[in-house]
Protein backbone atom coordinates (compact mmCIF):
# COMPACT_ATOMS: atom_id res chain seq x y z
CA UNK A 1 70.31 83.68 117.38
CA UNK A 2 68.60 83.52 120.58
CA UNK A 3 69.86 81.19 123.06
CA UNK A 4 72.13 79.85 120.11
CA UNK A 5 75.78 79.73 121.24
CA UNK A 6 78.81 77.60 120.74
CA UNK A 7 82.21 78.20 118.70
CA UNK A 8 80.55 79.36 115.28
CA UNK A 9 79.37 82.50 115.77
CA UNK A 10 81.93 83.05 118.58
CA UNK A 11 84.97 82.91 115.85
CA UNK A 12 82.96 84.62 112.94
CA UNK A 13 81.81 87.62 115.42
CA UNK A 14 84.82 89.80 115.45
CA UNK A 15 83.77 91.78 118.47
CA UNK A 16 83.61 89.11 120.76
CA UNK A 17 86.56 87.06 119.38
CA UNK A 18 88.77 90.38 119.91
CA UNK A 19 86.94 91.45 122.66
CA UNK A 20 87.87 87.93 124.36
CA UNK A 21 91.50 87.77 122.71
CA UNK A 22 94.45 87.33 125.01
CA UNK A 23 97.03 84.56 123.64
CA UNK A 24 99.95 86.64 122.12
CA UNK A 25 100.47 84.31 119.23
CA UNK A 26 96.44 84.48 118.32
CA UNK A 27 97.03 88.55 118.86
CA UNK A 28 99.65 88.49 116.87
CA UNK A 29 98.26 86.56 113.95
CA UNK A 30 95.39 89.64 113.81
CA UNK A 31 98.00 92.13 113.59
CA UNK A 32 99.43 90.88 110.44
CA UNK A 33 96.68 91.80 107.47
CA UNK A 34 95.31 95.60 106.67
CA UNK A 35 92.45 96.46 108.90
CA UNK A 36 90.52 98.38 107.02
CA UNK A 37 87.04 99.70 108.74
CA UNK A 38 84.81 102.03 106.58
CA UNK A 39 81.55 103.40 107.51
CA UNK A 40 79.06 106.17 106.48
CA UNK A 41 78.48 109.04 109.38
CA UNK A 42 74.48 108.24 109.38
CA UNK A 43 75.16 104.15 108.53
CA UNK A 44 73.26 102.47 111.61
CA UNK A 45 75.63 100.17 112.19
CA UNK A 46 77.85 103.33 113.49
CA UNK A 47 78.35 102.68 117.32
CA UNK A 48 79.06 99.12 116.84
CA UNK A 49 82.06 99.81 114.12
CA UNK A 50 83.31 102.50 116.84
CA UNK A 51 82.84 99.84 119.55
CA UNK A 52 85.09 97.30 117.46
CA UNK A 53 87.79 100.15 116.73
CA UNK A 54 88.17 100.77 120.33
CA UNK A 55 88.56 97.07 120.67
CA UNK A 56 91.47 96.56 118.41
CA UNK A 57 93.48 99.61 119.73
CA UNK A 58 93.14 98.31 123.18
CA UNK A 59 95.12 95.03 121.70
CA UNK A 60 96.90 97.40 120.11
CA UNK A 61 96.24 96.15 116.59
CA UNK A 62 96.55 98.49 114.06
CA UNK A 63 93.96 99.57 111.39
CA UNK A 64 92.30 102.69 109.94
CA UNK A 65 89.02 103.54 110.68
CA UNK A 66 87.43 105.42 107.82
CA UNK A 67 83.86 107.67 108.52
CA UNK A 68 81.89 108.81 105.03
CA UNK A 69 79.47 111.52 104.88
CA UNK A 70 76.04 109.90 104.74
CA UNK A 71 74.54 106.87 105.06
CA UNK A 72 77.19 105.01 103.14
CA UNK A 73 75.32 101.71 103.42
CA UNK A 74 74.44 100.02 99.88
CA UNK A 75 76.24 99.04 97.13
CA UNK A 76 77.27 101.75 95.41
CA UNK A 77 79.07 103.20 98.06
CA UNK A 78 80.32 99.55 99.04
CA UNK A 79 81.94 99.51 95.33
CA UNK A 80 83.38 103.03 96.03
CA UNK A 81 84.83 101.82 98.92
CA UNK A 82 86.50 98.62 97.73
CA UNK A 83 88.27 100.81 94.65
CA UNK A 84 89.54 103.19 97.05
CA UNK A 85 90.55 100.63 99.85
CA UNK A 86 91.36 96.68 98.23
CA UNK A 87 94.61 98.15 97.94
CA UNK A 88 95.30 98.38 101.70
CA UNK A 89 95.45 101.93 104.12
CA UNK A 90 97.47 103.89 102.17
């Protein structure tokens, strides 16, 4: 996406929408649903999944952050993952 920028990938990247998030009404909207983020120990997408938790608890939105053993990154552990979680937190 180099030098590509205007509202799309703004609002469908959750790390800068949240990141950039002030309006209490907009805030409040994303505290509504289950945040649910999952993500294997050895996954490289790691740092940015902590990066986005630390996001939403400085807006103070709620949601579980879930670490696997592993790499945790392909489908079988994706359909683990949605039987355990679709549910919601608990």
């Amino acid at each position: 996406m180099r030098g590509y920028h205007d509202q799309n990938p703004y609002f469908n990247n959750p790390v800068e929408y949240i990141k950039n998030a002030h309006h209490p009404h907009h805030l409040a909207q994303v505290r509504q649903p289950d945040i649910i983020l999952v993500v294997g120990r050895n996954d490289p997408n790691f740092g940015h999944n902590q990066y986005f938790s630390t996001l939403l608890w400085e807006k103070n939105i709620w949601h579980a952050f879930r670490v696997w053993d592993g790499w945790a990154h392909d489908w079988p552990w994706w359909r683990h993952m949605l039987s355990l979680y679709i549910g919601g937190p608990d």
